[in-house]
PDB file of N, CA and C in Angstrom:
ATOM      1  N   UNK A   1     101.113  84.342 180.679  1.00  0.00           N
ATOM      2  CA  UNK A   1      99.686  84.495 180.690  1.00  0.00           C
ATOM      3  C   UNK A   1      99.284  85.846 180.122  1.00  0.00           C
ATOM      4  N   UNK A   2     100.044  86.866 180.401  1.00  0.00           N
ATOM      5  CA  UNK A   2     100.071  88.340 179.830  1.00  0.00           C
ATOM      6  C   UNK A   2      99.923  88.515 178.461  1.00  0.00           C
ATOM      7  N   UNK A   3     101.186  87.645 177.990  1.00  0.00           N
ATOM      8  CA  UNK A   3     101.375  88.036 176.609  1.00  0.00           C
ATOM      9  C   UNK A   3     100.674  87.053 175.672  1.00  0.00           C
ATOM     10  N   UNK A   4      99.611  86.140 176.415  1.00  0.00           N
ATOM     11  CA  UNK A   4      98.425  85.363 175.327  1.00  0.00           C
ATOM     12  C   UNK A   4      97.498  85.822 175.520  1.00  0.00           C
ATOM     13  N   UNK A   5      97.125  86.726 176.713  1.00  0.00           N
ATOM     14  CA  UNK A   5      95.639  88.061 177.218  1.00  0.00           C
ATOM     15  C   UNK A   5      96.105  88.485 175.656  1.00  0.00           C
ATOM     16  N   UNK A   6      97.533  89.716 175.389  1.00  0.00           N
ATOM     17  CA  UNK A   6      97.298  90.060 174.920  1.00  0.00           C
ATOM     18  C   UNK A   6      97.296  89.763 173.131  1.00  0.00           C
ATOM     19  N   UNK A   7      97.378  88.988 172.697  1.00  0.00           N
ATOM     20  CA  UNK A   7      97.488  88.458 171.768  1.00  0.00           C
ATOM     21  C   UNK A   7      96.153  88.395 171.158  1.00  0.00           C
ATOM     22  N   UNK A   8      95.084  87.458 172.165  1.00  0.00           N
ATOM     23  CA  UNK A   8      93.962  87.433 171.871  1.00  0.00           C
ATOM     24  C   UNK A   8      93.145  89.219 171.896  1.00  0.00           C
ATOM     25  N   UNK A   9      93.346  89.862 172.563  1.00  0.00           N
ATOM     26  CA  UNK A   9      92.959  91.421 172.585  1.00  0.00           C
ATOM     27  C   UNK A   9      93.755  91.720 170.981  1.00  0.00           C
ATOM     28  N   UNK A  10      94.618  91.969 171.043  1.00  0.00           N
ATOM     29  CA  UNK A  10      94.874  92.140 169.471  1.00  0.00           C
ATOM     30  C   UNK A  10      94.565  91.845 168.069  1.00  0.00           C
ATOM     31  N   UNK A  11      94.202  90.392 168.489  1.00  0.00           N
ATOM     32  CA  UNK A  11      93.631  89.297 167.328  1.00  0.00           C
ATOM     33  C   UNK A  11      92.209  89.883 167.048  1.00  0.00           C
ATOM     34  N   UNK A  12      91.698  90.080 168.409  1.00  0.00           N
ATOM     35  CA  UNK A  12      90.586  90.497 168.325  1.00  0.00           C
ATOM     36  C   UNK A  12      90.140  91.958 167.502  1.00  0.00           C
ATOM     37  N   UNK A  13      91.110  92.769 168.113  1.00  0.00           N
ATOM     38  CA  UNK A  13      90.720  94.152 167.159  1.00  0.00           C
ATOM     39  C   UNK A  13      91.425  94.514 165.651  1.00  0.00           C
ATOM     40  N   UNK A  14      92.413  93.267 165.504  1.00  0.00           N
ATOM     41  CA  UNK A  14      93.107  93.337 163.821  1.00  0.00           C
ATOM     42  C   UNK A  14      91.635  92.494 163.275  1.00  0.00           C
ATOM     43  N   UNK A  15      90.726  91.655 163.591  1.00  0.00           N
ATOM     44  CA  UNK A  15      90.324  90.878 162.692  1.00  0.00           C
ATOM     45  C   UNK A  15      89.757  91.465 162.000  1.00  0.00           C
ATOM     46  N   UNK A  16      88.497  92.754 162.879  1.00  0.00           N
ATOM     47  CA  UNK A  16      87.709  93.907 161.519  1.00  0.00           C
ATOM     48  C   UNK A  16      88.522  94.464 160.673  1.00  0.00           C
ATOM     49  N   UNK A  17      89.543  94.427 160.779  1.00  0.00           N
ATOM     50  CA  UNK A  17      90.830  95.480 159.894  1.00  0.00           C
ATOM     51  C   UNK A  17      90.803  94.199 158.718  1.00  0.00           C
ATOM     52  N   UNK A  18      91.439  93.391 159.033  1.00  0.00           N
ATOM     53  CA  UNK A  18      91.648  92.272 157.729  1.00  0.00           C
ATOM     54  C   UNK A  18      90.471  92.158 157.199  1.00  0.00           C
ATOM     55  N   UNK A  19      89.505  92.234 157.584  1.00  0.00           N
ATOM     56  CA  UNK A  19      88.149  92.026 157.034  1.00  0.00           C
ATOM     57  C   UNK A  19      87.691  92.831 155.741  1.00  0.00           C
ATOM     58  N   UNK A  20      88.184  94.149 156.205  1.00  0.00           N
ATOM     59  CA  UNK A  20      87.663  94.888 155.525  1.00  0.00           C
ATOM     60  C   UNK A  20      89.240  95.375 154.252  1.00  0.00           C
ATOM     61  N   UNK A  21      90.123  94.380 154.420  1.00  0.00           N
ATOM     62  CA  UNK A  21      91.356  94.465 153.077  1.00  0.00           C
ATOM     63  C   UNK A  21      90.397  94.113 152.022  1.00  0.00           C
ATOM     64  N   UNK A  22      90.650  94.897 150.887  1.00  0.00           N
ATOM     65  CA  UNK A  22      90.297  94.408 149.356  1.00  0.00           C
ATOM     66  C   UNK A  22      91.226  93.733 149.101  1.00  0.00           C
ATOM     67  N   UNK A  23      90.491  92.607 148.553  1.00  0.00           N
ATOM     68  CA  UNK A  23      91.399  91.202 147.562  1.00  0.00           C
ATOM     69  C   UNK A  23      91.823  92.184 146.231  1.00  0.00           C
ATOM     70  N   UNK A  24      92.968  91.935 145.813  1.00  0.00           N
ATOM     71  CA  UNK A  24      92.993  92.407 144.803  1.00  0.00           C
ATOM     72  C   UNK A  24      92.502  91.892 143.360  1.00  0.00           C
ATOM     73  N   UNK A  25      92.232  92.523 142.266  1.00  0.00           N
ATOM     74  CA  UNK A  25      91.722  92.014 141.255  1.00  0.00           C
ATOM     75  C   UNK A  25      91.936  91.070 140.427  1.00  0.00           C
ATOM     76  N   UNK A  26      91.282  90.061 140.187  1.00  0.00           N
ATOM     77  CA  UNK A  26      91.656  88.843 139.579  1.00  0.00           C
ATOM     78  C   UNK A  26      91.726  89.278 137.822  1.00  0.00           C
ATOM     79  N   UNK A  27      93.297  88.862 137.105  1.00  0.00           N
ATOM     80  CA  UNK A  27      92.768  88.951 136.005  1.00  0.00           C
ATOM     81  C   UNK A  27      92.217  88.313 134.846  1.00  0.00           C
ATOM     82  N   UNK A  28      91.194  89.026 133.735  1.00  0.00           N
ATOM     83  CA  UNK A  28      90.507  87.943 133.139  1.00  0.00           C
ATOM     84  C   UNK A  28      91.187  86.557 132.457  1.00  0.00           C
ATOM     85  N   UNK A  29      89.768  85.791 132.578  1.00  0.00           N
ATOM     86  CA  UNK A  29      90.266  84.467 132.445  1.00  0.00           C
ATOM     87  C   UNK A  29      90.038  84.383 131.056  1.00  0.00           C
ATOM     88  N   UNK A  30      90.858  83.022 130.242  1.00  0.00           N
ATOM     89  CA  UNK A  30      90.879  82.545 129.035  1.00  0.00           C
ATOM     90  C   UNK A  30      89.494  82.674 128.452  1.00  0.00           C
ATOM     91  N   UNK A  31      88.720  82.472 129.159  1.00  0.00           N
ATOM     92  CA  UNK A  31      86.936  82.192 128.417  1.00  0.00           C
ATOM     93  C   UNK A  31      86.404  83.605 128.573  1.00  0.00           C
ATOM     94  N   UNK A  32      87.152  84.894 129.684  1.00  0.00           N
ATOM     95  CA  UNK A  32      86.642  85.807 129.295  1.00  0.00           C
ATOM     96  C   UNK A  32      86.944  86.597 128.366  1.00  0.00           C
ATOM     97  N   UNK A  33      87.849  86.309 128.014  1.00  0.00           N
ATOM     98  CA  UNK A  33      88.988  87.195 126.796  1.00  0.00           C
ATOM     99  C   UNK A  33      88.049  86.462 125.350  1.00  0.00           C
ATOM    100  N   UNK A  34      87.793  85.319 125.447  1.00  0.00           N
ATOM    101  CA  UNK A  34      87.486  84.584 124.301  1.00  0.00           C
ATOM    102  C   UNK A  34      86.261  85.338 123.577  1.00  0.00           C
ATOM    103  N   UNK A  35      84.967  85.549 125.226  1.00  0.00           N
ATOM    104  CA  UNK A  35      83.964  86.334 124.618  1.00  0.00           C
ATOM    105  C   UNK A  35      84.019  87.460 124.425  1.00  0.00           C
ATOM    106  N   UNK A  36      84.969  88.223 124.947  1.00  0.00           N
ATOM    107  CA  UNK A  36      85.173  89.874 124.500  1.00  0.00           C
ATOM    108  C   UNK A  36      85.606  89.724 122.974  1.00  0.00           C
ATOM    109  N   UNK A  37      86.746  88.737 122.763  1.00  0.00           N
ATOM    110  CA  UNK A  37      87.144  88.483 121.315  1.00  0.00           C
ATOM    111  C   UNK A  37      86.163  88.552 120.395  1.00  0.00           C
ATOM    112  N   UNK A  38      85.314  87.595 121.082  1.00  0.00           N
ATOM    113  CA  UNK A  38      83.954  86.899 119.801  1.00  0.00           C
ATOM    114  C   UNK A  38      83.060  88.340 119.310  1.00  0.00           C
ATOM    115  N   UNK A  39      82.589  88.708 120.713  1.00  0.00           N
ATOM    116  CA  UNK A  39      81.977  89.945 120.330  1.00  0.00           C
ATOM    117  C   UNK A  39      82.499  91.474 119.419  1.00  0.00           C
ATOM    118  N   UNK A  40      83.685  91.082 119.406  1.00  0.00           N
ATOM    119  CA  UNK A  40      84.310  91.756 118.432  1.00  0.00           C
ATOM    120  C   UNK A  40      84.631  91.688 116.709  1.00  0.00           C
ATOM    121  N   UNK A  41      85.064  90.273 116.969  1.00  0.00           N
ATOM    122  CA  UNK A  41      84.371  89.613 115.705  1.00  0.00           C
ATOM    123  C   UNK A  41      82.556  89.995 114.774  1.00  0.00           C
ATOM    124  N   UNK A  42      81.855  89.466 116.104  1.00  0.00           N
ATOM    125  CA  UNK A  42      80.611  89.461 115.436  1.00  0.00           C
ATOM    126  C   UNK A  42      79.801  91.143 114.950  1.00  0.00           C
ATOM    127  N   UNK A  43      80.613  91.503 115.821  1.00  0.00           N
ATOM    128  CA  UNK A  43      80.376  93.495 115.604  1.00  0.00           C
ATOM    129  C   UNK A  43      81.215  93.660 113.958  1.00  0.00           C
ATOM    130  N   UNK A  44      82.038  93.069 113.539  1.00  0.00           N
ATOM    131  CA  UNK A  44      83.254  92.923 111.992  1.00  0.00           C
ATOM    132  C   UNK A  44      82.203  92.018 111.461  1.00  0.00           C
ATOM    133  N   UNK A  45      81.478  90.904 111.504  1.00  0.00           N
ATOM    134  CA  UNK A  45      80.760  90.510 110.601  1.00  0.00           C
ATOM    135  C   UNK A  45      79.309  90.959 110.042  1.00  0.00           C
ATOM    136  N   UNK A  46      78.851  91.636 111.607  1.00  0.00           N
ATOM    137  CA  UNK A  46      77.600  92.597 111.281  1.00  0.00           C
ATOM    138  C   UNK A  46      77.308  94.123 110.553  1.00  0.00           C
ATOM    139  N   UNK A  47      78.802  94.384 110.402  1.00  0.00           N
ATOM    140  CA  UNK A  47      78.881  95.664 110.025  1.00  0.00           C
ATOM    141  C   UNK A  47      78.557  96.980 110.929  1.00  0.00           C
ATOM    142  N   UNK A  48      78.854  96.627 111.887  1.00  0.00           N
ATOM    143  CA  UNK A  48      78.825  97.052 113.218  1.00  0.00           C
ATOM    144  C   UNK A  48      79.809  98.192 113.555  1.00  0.00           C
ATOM    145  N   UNK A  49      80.094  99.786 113.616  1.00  0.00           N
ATOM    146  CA  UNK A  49      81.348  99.944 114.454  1.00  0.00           C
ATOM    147  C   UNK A  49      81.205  99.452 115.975  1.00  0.00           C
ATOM    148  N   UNK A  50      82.783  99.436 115.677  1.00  0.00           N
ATOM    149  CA  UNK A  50      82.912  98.913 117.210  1.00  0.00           C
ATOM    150  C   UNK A  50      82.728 100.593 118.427  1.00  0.00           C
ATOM    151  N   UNK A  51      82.486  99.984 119.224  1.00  0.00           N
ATOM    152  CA  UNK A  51      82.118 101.098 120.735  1.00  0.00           C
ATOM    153  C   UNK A  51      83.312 101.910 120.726  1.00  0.00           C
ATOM    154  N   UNK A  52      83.154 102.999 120.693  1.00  0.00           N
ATOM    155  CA  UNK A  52      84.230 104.435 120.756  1.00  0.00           C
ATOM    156  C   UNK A  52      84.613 104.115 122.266  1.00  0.00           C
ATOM    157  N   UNK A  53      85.921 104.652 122.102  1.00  0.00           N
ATOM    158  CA  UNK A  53      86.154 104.527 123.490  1.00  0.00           C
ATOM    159  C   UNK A  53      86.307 106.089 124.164  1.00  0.00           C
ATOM    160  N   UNK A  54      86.106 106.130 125.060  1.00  0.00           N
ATOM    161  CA  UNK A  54      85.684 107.551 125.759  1.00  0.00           C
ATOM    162  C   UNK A  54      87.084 108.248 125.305  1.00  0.00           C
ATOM    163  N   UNK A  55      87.216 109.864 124.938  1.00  0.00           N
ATOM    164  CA  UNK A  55      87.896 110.789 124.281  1.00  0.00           C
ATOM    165  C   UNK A  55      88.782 111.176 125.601  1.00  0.00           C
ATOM    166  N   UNK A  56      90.154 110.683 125.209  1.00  0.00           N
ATOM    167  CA  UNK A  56      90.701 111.534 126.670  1.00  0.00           C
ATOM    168  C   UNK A  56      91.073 113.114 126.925  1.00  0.00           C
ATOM    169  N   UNK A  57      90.738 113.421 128.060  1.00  0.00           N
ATOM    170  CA  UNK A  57      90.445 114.989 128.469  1.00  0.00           C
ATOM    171  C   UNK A  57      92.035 115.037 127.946  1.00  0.00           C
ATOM    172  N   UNK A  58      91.859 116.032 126.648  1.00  0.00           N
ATOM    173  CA  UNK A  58      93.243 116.806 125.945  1.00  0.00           C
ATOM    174  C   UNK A  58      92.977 118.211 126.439  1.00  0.00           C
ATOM    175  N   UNK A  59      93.981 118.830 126.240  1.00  0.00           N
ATOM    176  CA  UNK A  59      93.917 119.967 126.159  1.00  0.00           C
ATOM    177  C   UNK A  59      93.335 120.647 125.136  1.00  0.00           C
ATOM    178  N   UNK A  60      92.729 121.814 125.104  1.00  0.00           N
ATOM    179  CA  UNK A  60      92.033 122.394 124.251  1.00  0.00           C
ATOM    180  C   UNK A  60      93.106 122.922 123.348  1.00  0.00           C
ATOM    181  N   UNK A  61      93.306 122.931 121.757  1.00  0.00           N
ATOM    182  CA  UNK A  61      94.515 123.418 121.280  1.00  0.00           C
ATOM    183  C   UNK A  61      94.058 125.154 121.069  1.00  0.00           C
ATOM    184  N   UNK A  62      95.313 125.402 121.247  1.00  0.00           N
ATOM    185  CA  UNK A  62      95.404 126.984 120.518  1.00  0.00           C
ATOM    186  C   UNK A  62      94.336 127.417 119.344  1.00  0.00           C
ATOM    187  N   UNK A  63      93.843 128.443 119.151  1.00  0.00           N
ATOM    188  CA  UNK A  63      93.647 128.910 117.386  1.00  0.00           C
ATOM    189  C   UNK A  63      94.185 129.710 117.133  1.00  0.00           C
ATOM    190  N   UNK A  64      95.237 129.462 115.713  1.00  0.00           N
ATOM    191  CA  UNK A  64      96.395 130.427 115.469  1.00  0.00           C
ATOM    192  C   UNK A  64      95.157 130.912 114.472  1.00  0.00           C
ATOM    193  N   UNK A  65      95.438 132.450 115.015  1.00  0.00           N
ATOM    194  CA  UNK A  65      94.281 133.823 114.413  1.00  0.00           C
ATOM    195  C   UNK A  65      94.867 134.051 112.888  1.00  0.00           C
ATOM    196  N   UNK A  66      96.232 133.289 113.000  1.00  0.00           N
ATOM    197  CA  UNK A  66      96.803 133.962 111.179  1.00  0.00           C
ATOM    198  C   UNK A  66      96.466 132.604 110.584  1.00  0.00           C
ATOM    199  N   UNK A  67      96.117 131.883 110.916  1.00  0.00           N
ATOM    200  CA  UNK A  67      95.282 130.554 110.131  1.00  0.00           C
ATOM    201  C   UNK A  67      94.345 129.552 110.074  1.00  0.00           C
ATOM    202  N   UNK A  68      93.423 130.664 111.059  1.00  0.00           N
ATOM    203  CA  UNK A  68      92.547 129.748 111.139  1.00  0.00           C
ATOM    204  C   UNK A  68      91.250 130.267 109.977  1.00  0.00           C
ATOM    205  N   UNK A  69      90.289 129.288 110.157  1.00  0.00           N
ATOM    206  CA  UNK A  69      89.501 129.232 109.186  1.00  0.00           C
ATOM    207  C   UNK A  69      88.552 130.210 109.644  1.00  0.00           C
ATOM    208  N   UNK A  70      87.272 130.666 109.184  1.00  0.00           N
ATOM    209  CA  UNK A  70      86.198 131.410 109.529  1.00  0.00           C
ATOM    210  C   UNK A  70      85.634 130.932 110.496  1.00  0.00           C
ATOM    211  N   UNK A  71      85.256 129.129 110.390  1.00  0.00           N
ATOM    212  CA  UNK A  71      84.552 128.521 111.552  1.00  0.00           C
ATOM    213  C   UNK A  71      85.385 128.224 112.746  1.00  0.00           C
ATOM    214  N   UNK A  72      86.461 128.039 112.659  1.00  0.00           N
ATOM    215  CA  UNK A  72      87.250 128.283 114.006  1.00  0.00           C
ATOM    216  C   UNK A  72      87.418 129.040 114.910  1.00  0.00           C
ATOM    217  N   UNK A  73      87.342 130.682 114.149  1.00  0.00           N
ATOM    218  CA  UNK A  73      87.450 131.802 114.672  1.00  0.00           C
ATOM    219  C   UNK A  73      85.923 131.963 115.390  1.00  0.00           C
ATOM    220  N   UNK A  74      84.757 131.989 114.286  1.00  0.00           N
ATOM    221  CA  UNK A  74      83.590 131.653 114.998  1.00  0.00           C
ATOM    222  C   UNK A  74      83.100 130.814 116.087  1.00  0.00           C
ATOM    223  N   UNK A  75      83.934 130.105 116.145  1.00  0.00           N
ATOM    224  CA  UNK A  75      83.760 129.279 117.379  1.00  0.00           C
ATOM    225  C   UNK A  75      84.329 129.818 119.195  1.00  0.00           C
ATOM    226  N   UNK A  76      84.817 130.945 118.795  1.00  0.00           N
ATOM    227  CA  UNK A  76      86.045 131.465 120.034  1.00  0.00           C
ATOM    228  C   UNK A  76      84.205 132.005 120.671  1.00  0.00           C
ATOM    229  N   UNK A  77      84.548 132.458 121.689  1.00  0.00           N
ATOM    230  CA  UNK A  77      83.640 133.072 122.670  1.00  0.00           C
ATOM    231  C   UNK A  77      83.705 134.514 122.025  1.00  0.00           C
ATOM    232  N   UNK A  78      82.103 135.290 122.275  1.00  0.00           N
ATOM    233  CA  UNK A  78      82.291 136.351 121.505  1.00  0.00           C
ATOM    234  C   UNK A  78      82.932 136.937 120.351  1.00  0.00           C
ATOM    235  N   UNK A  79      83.132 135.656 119.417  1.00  0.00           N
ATOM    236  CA  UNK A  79      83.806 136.251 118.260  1.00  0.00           C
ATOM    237  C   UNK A  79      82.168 135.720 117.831  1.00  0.00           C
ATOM    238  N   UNK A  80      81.754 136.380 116.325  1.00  0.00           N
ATOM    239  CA  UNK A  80      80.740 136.373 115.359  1.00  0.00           C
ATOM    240  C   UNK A  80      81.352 136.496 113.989  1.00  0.00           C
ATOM    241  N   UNK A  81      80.248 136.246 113.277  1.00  0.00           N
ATOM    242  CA  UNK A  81      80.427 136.438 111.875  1.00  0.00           C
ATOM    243  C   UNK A  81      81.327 137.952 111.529  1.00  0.00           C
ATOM    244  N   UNK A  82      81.147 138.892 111.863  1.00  0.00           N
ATOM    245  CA  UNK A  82      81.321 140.393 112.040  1.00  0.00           C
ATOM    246  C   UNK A  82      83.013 140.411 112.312  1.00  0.00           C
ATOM    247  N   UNK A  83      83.240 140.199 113.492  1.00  0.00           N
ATOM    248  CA  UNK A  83      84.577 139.899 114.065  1.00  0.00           C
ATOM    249  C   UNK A  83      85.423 138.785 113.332  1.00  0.00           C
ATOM    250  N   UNK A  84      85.030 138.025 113.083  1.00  0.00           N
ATOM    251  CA  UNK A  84      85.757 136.964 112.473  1.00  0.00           C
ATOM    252  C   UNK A  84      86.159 137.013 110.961  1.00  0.00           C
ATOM    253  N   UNK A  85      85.444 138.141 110.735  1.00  0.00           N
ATOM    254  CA  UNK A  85      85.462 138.949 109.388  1.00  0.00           C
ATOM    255  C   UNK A  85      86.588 139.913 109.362  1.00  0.00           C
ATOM    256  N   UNK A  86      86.653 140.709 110.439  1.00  0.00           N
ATOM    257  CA  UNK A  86      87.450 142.029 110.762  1.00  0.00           C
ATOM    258  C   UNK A  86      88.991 140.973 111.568  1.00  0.00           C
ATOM    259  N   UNK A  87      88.775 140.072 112.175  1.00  0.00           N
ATOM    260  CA  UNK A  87      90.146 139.361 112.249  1.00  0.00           C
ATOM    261  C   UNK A  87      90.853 138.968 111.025  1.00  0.00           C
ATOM    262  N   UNK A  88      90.181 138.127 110.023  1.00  0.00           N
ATOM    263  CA  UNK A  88      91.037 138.327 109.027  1.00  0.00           C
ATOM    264  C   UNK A  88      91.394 139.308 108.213  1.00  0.00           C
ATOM    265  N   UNK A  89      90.672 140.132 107.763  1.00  0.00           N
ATOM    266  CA  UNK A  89      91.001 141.345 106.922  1.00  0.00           C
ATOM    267  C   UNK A  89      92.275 141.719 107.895  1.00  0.00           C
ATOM    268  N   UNK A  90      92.733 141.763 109.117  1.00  0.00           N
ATOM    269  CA  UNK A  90      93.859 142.152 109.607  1.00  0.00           C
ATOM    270  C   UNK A  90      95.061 140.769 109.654  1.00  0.00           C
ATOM    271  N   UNK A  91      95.097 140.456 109.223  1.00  0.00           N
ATOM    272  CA  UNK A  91      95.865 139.258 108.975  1.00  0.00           C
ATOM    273  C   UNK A  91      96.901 140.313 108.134  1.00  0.00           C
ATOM    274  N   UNK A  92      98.123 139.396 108.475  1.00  0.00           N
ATOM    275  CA  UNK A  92      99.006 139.229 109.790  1.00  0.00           C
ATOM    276  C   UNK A  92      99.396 139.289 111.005  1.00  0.00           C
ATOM    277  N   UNK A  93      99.208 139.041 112.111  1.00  0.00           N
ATOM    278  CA  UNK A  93      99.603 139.720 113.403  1.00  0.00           C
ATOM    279  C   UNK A  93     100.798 139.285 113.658  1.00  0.00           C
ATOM    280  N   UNK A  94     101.223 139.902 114.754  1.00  0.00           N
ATOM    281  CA  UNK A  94     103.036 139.750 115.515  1.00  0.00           C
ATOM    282  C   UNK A  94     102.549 138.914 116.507  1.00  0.00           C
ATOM    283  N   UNK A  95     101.212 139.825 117.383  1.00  0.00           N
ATOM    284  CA  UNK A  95     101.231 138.988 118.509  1.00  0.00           C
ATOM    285  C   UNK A  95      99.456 139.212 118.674  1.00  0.00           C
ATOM    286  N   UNK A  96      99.047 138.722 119.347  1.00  0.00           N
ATOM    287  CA  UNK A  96      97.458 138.416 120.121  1.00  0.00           C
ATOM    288  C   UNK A  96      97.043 139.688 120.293  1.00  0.00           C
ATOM    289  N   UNK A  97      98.127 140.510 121.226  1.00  0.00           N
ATOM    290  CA  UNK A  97      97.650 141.861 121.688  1.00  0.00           C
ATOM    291  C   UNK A  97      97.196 143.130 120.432  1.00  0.00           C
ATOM    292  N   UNK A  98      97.916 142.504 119.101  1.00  0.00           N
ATOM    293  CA  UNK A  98      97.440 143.481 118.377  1.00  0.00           C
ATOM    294  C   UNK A  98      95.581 143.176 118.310  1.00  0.00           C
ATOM    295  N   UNK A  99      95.080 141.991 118.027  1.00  0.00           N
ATOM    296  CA  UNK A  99      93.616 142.422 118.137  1.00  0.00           C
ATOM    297  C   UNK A  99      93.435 143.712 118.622  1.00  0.00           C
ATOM    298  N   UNK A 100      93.679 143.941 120.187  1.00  0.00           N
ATOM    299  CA  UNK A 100      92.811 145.073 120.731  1.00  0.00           C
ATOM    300  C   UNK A 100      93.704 146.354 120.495  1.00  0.00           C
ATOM    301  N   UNK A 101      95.304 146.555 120.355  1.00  0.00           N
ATOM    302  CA  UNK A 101      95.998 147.788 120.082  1.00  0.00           C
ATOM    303  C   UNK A 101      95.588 148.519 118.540  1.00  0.00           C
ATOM    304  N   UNK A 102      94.799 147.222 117.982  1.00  0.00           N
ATOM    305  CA  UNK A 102      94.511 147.495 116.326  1.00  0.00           C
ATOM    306  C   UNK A 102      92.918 148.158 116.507  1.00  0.00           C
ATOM    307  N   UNK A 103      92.074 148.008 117.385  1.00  0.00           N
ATOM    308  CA  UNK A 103      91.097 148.156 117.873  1.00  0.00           C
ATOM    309  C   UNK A 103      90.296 147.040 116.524  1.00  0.00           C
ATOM    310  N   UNK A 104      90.371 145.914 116.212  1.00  0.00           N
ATOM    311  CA  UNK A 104      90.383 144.559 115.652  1.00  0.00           C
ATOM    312  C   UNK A 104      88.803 144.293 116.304  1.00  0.00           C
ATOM    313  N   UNK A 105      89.070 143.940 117.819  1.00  0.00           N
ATOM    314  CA  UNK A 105      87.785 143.401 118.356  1.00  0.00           C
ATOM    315  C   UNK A 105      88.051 144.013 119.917  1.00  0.00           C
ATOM    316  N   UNK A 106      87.155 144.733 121.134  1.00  0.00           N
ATOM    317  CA  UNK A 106      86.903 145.045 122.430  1.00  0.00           C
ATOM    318  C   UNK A 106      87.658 144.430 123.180  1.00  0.00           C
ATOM    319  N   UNK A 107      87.852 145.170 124.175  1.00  0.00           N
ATOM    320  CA  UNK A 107      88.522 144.425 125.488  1.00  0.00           C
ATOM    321  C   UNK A 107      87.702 143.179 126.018  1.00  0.00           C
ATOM    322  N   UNK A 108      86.742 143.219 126.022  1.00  0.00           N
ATOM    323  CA  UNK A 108      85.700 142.347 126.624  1.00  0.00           C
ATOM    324  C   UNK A 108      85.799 140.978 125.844  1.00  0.00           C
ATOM    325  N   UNK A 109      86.010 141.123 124.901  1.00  0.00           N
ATOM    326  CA  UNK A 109      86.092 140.295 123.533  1.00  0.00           C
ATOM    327  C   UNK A 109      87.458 139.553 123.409  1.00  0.00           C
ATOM    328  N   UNK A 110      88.282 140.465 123.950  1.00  0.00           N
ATOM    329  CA  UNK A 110      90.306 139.969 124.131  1.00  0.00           C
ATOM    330  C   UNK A 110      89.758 139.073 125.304  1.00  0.00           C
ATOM    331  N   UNK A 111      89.667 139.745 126.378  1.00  0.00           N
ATOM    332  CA  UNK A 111      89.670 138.537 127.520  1.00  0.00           C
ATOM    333  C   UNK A 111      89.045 137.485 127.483  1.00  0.00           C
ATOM    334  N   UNK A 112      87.891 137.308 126.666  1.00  0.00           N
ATOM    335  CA  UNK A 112      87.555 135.664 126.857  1.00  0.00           C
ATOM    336  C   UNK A 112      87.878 135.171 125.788  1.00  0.00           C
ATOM    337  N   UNK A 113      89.285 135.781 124.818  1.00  0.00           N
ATOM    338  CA  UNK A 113      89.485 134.404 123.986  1.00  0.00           C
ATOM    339  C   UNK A 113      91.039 134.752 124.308  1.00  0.00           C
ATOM    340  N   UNK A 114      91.697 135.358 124.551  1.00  0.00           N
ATOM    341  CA  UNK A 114      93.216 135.770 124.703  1.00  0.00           C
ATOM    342  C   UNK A 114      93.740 134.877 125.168  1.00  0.00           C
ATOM    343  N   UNK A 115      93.496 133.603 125.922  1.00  0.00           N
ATOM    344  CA  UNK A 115      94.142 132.596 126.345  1.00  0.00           C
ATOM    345  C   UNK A 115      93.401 130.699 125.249  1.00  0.00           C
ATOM    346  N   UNK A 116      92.700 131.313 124.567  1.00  0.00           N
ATOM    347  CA  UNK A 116      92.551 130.422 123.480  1.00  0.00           C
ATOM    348  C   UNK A 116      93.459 130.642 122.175  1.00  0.00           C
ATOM    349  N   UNK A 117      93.712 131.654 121.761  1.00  0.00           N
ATOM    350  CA  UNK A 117      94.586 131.940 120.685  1.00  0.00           C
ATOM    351  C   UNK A 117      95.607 132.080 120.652  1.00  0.00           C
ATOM    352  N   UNK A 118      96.466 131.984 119.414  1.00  0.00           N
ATOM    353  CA  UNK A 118      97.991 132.173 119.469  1.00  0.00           C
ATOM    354  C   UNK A 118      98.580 132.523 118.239  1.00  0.00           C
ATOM    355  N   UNK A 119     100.039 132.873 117.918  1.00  0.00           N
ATOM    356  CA  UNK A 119      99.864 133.073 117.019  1.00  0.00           C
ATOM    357  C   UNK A 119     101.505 132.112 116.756  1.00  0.00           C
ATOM    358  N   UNK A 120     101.316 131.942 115.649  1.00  0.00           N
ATOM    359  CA  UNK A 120     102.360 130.702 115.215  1.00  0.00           C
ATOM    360  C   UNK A 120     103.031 130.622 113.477  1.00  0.00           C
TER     361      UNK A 120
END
């Protein structure tokens, strides 16, 4: 008699638990694949591009300072037309640190790009 009390007490407090399991995901069916197909098609007959698909979070690459272009360099934080001018005229470097041992561009100016650049 004990052990059907407790059975039903148990049954009773697993049932909100099962309740609340997620079914897992059903996968698509033949007719849904068909219209994703079609719509792909009809995007190729309309002259349509097709939908970009979201850019995956890469890493930001390096800018090697001995080759990069003007607009690359311009693009670093606190670099300008001015600086990006005075970085190349010093072209070649050994290493990053010459920017500021060359007095190239400010300390202020090393630290917010010194971990964007490299040299290669």
């Amino acid at each position: 008699m004990k052990s059907a009390f407790a059975a039903v007490i148990l049954l009773a407090f697993a049932t909100p638990a099962l309740a609340q399991t997620a079914a897992p995901a059903a996968a698509p069916t033949t007719a849904q694949k068909a219209v994703a197909g079609a719509g792909v098609i009809a995007d190729k007959v309309l002259g349509k591009a097709p939908a970009a698909a979201p850019a995956p979070a890469a890493k930001t690459a390096l800018v090697n300072i001995n080759a990069a272009t003007p607009a690359q360099l311009d693009a670093l934080p606190q670099i300008g037309v001015a600086r990006t001018k005075a970085i190349i005229a010093g072209r070649p470097y050994k290493t990053v640190a010459e920017l500021l041992d060359r007095k190239i561009i400010p300390q202020g100016a090393y630290d917010a790009i010194k971990d964007k650049v490299a040299i290669k």
